[in-house]
Each structure stands twice: as structure tokens, then as C-alpha cells.
N, C-alpha and C. Protein backbone atom coordinates (compact mmCIF):
# COMPACT_ATOMS: atom_id res chain seq x y z
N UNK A 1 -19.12 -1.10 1.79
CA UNK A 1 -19.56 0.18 1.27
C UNK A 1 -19.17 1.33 2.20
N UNK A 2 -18.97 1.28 3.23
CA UNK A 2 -18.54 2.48 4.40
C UNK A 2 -17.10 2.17 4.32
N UNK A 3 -16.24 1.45 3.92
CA UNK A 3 -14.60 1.91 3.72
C UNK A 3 -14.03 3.07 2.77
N UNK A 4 -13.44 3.28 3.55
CA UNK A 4 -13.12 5.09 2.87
C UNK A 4 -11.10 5.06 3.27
N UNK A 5 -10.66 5.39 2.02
CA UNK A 5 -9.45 5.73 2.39
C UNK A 5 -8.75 6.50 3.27
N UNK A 6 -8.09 6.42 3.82
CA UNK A 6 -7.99 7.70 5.25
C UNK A 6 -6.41 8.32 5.05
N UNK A 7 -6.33 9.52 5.19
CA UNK A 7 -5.35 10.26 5.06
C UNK A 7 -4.65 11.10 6.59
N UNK A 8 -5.89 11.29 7.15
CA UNK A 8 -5.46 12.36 8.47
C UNK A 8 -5.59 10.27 9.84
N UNK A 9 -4.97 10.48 10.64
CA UNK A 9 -4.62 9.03 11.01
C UNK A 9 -4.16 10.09 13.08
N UNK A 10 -4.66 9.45 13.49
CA UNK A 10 -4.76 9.45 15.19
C UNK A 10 -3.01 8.89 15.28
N UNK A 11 -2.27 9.93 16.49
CA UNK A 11 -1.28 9.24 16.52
C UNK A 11 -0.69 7.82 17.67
N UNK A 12 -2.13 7.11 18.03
CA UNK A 12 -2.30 6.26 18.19
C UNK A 12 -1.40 5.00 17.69
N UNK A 13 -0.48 4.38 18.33
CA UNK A 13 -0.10 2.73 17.88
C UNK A 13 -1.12 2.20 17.32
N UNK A 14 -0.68 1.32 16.53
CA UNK A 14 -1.32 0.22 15.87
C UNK A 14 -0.22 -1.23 15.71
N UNK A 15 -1.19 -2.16 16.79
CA UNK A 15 -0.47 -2.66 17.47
C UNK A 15 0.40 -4.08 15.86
N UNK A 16 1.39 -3.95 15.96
CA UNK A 16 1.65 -4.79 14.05
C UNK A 16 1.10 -6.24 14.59
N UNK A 17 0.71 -7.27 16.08
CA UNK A 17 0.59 -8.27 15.72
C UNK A 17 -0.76 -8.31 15.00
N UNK A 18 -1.48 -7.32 15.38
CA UNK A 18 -2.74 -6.93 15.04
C UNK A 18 -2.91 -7.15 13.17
N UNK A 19 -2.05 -6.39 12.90
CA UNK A 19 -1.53 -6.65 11.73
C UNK A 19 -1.10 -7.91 10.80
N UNK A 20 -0.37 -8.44 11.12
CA UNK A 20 0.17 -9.97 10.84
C UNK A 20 -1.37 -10.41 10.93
N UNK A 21 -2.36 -10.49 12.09
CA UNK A 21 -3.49 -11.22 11.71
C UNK A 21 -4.48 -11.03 11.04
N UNK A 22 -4.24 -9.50 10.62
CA UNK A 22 -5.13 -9.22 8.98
C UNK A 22 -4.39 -9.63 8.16
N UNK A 23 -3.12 -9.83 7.74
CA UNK A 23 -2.64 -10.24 6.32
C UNK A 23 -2.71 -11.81 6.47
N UNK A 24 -2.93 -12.30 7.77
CA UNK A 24 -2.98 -13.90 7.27
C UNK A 24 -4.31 -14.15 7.24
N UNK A 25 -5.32 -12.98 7.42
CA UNK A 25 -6.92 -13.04 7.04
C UNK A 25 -7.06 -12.61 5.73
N UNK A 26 -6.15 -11.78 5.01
CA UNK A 26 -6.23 -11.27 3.56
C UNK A 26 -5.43 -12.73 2.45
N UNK A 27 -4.58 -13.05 3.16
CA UNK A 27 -3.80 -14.11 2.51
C UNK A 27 -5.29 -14.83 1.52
N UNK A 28 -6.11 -14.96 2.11
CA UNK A 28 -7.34 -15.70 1.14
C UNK A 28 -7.76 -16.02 -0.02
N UNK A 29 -6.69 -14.85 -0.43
CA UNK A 29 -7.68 -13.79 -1.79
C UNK A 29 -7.30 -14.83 -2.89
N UNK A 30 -7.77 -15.05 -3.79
CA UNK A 30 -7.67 -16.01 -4.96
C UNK A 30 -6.18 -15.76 -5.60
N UNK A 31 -5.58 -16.36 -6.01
CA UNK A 31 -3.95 -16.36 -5.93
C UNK A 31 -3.66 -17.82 -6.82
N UNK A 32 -3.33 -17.59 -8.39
CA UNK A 32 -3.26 -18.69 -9.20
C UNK A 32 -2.45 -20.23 -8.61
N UNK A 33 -2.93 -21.16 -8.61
CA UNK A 33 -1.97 -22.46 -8.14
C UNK A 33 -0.93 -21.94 -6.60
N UNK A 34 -2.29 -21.32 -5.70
CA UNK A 34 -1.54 -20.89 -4.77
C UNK A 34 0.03 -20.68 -4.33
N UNK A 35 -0.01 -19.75 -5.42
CA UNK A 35 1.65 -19.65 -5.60
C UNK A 35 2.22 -17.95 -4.56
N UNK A 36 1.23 -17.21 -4.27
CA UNK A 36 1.54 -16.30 -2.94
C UNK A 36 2.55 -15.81 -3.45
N UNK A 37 1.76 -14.60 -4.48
CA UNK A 37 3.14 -14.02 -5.41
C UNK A 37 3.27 -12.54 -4.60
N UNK A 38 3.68 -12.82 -3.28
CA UNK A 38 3.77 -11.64 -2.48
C UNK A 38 5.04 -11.84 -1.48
N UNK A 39 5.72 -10.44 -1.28
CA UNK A 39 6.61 -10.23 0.21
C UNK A 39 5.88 -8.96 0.63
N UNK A 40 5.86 -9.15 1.89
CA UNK A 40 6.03 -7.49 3.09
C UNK A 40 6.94 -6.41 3.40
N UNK A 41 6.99 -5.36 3.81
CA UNK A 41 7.77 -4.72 4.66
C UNK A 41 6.98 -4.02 5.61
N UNK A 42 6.80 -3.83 7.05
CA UNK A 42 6.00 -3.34 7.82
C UNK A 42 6.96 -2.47 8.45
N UNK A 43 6.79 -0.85 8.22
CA UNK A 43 7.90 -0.17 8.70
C UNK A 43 6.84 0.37 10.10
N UNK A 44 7.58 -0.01 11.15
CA UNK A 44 6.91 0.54 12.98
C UNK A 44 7.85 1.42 13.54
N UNK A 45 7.05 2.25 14.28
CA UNK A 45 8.24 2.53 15.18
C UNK A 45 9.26 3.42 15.00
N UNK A 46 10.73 3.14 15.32
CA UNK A 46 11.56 3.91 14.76
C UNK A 46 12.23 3.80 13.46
N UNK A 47 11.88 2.08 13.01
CA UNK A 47 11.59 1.17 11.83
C UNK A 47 11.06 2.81 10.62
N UNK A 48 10.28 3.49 10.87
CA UNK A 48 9.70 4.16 9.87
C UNK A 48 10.88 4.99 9.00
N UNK A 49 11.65 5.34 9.88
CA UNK A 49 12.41 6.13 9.65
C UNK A 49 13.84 5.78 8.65
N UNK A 50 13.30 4.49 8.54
CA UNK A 50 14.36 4.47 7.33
C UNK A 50 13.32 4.19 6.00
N UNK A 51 12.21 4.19 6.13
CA UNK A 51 10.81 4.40 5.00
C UNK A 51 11.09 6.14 4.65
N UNK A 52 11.00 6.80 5.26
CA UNK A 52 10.77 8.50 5.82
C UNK A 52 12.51 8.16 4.56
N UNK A 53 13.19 8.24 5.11
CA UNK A 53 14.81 8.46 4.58
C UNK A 53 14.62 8.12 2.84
N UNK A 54 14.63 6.80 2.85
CA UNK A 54 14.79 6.54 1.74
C UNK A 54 13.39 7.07 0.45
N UNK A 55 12.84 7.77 1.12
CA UNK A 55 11.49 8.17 0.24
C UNK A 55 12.32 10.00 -0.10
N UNK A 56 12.76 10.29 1.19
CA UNK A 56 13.81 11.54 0.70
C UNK A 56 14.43 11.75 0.17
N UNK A 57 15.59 10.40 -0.34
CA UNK A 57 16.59 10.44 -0.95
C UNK A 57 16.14 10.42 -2.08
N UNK A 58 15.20 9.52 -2.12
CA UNK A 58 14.73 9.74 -4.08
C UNK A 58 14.25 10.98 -4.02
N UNK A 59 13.52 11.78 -3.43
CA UNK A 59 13.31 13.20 -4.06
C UNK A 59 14.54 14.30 -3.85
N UNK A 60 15.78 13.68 -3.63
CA UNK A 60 16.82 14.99 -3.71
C UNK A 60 16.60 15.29 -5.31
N UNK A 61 17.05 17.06 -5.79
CA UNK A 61 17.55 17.29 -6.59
C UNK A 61 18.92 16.91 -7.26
N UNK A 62 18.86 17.28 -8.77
CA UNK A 62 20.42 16.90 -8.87
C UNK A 62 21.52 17.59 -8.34
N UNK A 63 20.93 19.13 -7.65
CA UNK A 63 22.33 19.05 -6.82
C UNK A 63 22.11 19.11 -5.55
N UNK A 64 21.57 17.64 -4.86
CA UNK A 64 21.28 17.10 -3.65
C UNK A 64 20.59 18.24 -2.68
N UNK A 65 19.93 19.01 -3.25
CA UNK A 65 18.86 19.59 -2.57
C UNK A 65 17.94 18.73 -2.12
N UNK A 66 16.67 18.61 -0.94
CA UNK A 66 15.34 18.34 -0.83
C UNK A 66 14.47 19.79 -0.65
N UNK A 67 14.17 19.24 -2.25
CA UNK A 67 12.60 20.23 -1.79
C UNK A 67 11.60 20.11 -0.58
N UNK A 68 11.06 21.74 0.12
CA UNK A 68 10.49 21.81 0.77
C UNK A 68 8.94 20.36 1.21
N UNK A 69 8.73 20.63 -0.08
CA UNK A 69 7.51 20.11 0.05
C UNK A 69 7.37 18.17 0.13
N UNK A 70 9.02 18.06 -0.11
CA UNK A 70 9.56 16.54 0.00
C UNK A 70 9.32 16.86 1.54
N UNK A 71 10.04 17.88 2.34
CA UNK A 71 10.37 17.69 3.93
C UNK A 71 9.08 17.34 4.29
N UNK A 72 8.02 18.32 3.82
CA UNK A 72 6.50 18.44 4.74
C UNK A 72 5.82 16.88 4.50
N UNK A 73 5.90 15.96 3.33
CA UNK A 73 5.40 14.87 2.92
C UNK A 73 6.39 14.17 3.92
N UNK A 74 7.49 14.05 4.37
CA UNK A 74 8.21 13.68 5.52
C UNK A 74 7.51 13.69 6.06
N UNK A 75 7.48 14.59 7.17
CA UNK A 75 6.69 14.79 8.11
C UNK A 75 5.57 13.79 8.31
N UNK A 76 4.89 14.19 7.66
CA UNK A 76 3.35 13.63 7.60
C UNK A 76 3.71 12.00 7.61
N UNK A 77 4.58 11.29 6.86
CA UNK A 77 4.78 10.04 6.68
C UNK A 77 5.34 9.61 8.29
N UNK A 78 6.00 10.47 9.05
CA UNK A 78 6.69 9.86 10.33
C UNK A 78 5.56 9.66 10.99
N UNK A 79 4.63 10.70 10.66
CA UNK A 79 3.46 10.97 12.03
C UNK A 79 2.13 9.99 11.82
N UNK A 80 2.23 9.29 10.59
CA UNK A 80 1.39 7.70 10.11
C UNK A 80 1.84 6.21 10.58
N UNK A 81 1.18 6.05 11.84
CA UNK A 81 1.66 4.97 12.67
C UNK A 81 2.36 3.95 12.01
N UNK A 82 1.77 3.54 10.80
CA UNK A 82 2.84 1.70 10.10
C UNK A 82 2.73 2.40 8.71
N UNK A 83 3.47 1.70 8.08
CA UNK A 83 3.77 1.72 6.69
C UNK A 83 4.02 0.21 6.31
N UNK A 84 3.06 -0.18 5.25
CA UNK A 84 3.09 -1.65 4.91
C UNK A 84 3.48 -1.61 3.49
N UNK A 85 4.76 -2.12 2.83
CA UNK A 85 4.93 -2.06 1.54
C UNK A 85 5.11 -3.39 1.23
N UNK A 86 3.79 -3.48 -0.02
CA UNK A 86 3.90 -4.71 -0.89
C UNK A 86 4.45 -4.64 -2.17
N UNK A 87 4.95 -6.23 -2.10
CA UNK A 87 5.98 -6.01 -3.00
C UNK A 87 5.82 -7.53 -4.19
N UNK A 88 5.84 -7.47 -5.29
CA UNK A 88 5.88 -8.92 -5.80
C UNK A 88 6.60 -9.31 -7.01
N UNK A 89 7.44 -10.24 -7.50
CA UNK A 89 7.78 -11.18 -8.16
C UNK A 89 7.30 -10.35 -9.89
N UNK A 90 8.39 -9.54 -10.51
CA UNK A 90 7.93 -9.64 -12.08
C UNK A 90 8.59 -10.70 -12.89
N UNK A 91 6.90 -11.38 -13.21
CA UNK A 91 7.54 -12.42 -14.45
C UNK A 91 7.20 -12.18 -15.71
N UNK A 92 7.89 -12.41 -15.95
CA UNK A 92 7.95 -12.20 -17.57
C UNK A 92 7.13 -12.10 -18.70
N UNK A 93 5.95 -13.69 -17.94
CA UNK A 93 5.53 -14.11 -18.82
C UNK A 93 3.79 -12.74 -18.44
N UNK A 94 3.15 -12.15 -19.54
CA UNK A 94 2.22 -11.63 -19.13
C UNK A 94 1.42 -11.95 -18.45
N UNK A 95 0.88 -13.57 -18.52
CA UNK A 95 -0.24 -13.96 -18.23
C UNK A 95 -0.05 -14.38 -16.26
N UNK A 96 1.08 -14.42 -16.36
CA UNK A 96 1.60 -14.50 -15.17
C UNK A 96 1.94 -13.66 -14.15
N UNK A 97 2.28 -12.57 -14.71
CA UNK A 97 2.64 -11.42 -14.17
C UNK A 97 1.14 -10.72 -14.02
N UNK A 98 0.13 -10.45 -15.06
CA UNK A 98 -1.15 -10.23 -14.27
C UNK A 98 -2.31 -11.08 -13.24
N UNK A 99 -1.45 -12.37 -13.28
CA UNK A 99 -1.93 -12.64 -12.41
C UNK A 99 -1.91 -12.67 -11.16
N UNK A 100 -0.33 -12.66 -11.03
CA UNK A 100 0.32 -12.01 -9.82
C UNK A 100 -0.29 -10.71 -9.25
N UNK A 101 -0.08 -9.58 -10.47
CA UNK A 101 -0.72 -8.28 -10.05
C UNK A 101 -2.18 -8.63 -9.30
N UNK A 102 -3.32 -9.53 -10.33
CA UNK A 102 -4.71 -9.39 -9.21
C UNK A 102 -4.40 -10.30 -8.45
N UNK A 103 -3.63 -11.43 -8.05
CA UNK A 103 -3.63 -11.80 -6.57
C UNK A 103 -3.16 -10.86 -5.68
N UNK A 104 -2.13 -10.18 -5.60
CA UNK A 104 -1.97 -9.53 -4.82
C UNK A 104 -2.50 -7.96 -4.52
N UNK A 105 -3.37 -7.54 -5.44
CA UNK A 105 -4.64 -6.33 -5.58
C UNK A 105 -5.73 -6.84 -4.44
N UNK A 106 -5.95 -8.04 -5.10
CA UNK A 106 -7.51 -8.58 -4.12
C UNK A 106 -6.84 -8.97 -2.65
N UNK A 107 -5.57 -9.22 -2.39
CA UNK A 107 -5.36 -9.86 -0.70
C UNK A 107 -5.34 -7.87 -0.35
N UNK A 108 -4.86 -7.09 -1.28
CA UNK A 108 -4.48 -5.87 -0.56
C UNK A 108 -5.75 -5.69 -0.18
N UNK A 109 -7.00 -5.59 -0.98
CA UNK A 109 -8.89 -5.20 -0.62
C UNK A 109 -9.00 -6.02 0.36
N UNK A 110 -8.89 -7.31 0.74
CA UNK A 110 -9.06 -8.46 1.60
C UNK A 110 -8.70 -7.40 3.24
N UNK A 111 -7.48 -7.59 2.76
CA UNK A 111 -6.67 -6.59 3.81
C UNK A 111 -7.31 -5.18 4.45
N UNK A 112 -7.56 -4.53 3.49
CA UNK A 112 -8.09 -3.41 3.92
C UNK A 112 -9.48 -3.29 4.59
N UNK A 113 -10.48 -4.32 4.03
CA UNK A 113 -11.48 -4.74 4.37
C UNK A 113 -12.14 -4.86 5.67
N UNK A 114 -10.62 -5.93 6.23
CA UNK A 114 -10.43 -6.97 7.66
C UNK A 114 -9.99 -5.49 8.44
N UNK A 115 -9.01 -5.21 8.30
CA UNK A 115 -8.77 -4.07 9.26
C UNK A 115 -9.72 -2.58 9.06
N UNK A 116 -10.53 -2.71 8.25
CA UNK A 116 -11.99 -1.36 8.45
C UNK A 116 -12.69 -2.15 9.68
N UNK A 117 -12.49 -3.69 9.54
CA UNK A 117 -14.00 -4.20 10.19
C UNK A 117 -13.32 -4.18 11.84
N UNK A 118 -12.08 -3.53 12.15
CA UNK A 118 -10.92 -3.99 13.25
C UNK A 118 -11.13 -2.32 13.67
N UNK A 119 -11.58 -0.99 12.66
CA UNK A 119 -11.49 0.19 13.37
C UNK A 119 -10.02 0.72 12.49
N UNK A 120 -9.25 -0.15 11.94
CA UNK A 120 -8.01 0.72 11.36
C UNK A 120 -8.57 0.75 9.99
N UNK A 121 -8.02 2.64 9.43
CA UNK A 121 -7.88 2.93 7.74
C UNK A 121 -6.24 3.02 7.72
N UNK A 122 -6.80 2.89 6.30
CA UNK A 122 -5.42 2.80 5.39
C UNK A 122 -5.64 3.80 4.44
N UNK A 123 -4.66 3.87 3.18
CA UNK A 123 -4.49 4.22 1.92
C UNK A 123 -3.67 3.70 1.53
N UNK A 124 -3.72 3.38 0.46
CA UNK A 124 -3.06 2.58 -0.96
C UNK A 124 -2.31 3.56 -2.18
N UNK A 125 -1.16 3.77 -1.40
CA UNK A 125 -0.05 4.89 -2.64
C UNK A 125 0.39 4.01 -3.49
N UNK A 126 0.33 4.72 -4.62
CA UNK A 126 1.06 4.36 -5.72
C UNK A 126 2.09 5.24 -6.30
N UNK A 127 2.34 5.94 -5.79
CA UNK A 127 2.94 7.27 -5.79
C UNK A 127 4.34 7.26 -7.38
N UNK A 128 4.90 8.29 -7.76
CA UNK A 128 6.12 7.90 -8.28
C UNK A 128 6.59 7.61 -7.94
N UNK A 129 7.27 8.15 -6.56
CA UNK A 129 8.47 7.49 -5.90
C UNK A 129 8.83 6.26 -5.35
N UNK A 130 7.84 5.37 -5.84
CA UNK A 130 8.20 3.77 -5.69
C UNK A 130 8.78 3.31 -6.63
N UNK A 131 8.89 3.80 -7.82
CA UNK A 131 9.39 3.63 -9.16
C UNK A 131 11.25 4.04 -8.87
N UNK A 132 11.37 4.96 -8.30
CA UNK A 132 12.70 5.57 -8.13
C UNK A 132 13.76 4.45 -8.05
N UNK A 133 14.55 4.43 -8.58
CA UNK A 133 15.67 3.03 -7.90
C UNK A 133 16.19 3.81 -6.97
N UNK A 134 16.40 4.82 -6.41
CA UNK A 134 16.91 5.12 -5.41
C UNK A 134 16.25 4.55 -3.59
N UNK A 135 14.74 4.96 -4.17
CA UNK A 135 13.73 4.58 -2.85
C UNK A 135 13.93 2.81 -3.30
N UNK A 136 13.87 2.07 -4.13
CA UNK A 136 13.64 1.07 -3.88
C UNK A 136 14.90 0.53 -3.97
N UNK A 137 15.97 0.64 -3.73
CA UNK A 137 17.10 0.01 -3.00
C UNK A 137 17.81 0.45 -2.15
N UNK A 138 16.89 1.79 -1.22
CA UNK A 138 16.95 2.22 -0.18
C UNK A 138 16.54 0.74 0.79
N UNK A 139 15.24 0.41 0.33
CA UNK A 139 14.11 -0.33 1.20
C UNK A 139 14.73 -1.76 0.63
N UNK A 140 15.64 -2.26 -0.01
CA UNK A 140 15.50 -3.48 -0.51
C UNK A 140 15.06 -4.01 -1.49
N UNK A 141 14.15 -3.42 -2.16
CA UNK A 141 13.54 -3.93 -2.94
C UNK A 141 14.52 -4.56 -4.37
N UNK A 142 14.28 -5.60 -5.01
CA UNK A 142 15.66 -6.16 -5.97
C UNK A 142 15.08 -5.91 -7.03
N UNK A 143 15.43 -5.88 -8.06
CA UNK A 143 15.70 -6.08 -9.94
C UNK A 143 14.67 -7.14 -9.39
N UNK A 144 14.05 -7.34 -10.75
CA UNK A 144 12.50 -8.21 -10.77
C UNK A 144 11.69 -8.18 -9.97
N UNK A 145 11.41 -6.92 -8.98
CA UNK A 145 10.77 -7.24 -8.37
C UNK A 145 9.81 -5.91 -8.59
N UNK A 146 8.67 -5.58 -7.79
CA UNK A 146 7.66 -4.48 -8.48
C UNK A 146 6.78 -4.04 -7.09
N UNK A 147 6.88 -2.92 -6.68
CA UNK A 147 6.17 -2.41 -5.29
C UNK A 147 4.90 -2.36 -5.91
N UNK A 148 3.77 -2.46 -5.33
CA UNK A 148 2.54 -2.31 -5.69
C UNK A 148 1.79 -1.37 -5.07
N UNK A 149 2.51 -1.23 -3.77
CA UNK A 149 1.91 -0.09 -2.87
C UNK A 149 2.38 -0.05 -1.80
N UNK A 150 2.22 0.85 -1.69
CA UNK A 150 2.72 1.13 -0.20
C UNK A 150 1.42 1.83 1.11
N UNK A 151 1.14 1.01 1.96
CA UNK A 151 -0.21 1.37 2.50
C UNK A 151 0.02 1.68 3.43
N UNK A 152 -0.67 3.10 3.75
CA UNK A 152 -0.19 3.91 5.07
C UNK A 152 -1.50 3.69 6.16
N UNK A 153 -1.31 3.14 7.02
CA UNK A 153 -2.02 2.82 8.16
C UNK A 153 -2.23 3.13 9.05
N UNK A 154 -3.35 3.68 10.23
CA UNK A 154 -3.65 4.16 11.43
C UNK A 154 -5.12 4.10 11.79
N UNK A 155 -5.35 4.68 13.03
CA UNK A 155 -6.59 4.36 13.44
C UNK A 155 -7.15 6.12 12.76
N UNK A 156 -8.28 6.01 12.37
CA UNK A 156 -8.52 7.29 11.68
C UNK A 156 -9.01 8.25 12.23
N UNK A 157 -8.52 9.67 12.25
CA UNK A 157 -8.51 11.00 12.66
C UNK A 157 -9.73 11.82 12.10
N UNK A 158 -10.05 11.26 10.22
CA UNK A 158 -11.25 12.04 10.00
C UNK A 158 -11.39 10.41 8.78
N UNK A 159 -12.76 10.30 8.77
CA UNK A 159 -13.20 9.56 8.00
C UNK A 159 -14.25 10.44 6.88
N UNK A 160 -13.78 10.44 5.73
CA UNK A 160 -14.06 11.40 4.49
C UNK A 160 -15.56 10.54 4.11
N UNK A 161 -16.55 12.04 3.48
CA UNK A 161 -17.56 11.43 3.25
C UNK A 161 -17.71 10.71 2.42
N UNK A 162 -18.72 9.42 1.95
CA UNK A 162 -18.47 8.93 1.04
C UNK A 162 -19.02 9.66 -0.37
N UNK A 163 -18.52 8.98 -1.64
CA UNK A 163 -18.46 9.91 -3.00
C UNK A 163 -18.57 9.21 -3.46
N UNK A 164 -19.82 9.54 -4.53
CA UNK A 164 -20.60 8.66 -5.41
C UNK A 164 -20.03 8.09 -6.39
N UNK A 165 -20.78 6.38 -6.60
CA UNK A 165 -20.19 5.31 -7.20
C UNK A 165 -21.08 5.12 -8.48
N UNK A 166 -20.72 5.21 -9.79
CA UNK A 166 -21.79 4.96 -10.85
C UNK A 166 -21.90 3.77 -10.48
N UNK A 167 -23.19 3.31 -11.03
CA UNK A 167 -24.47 2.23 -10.98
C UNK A 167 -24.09 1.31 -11.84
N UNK A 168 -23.17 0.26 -11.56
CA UNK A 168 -22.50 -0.67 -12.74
C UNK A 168 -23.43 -0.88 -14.03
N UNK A 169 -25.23 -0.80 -13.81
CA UNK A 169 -25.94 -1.16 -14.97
C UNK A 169 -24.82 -0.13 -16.21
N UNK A 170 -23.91 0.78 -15.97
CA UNK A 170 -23.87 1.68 -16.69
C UNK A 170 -22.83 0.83 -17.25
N UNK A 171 -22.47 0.46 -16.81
CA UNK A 171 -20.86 -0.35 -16.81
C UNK A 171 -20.52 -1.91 -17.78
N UNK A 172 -22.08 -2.16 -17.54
CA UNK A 172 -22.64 -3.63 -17.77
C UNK A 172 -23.05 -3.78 -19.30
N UNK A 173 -22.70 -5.14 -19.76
CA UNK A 173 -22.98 -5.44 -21.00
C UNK A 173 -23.77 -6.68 -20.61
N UNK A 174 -24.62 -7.09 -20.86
CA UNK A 174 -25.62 -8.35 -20.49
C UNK A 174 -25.43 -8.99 -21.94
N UNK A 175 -24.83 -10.40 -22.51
CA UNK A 175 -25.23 -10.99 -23.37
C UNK A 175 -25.36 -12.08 -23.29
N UNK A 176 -26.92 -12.22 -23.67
CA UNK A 176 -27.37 -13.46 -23.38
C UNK A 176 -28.30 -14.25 -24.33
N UNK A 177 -27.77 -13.57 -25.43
CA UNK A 177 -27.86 -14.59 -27.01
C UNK A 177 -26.74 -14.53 -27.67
């Protein structure tokens, strides 16, 4: 209940083995016929900077301008210690492919969870520009495959107050005839 997404981030390291041992603490998360319908990218370092690049290139104009406000979202992305982009497997089949999606939703909460209880926030973009084929074969990413997020990580600078959660009774259907 006290995890809060974090946006403003200390420019503090965050050390990645640190890392590796939250995702093999998130790895947990219920995941059909343990099939681990997940890959990584952990951009560190000077590593970021081809995250930073290829997030630019998809916002050039068509006549290879970057808008201002692409540079300033730059910025801000260099000065966010790791960048963790998940990535997974589209199959075809629906029932499969959403299941993929909540295995790898619940290891991302798992994840985020383990490293609140470690002192590091995150946020969870979904942004357009993961959609871009430009950003995603900047970064690698192949045909069949589907970013889910991209989670920006650091030790946190301001932790936002928390904001009220309706009362699932509201939410809830009880049937029990």
C-alpha cells in the first residue's frame, strides 16, 4: 500500500546486480506451464544512451526535425539511473498471448514490489513510442515480439502522496446462489 510510482529519481547508481536479484525474486509470479514468456534489456550507464537515441529517433519529424520537447524528455531519461525494458513473445493464439501478457504484468508488480521493499522506485511507461518501429529496432526488439514497458528506475528524489483507491466492495459482485 505505500508503493507509489516515482518520477523525480536521486542521481544516485543503482547498483544492476542489485537488480538481477529482484527479477530473479519477481521471476515467481504465476506464469502458465512455466513457460517465462519474458526477455530484458537493462540500459546502465553509458548503455542508456543508446535507450535516450533510439527513443529520439522515433520522435524525429518527417523532415528529420526533433521537437523541443522530445530533447527535454531526453534529458530527463539520461538523468534516470537504469532503464529496464520488458519485452515478450506475441502468440497468436489469444488465450496464450493473454496469458503471457498477465505473467509478465504480475513478475513486473512482483518486481516493483521487491525493489520498494530494497528503497528503489520505478515507473511503468507505456508510452507511444514503444509502438514506433523505429524505437523498437533501434533497441532490438523483433517482429512478434511486444514491449510491455519500459520501467524507469532510481532511488527516489520525491515520493508522491498517496491517492485514493475505491473500496473494491464497489467493484465486487458476491454470488452466492
Amino acid at each position: 500500500m505505500e508503493r507509489r510510482s516515482i518520477k523525480k529519481f536521486k542521481p544516485d547508481a543503482v547498483d544492476v546486480e542489485e537488480i538481477i536479484e529482484l527479477l530473479n525474486v519477481a521471476k515467481w509470479a504465476p506464469n502458465h506451464k512455466v513457460n517465462e514468456p519474458w526477455r530484458f534489456q537493462l540500459y546502465a550507464g553509458a548503455g542508456k544512451e543508446k535507450f535516450v537515441q533510439a527513443f529520439l529517433e522515433s520522435m524525429k519529424t518527417p523532415d528529420g526535425d526533433i521537437p523541443q520537447k522530445a530533447l527535454t524528455k531526453a534529458q530527463y531519461f539520461r538523468d534516470i539511473p537504469l532503464h529496464l525494458v520488458a519485452i515478450m513473445p506475441v502468440d497468436p493464439r489469444q488465450r496464450r498471448f493473454d496469458e503471457d501478457y498477465g505473467a509478465l504484468s504480475s513478475m513486473l508488480q512482483n518486481f516493483q514490489l521487491a525493489a520498494w521493499q530494497r528503497g528503489i522506485g520505478m515507473i511503468w511507461r507505456s508510452n507511444d513510442w514503444i509502438y514506433n518501429p523505429v524505437f523498437r529496432e533501434a533497441i532490438g526488439v523483433e517482429p512478434g515480439e511486444k514491449i510491455v514497458a519500459t520501467m524507469m528506475m532510481g532511488y527516489p528524489a520525491h515520493v508522491p502522496e498517496k491517492r485514493a483507491r475505491t473500496d473494491v466492495r464497489e467493484k465486487l459482485e458476491i454470488i452466492d446462489q
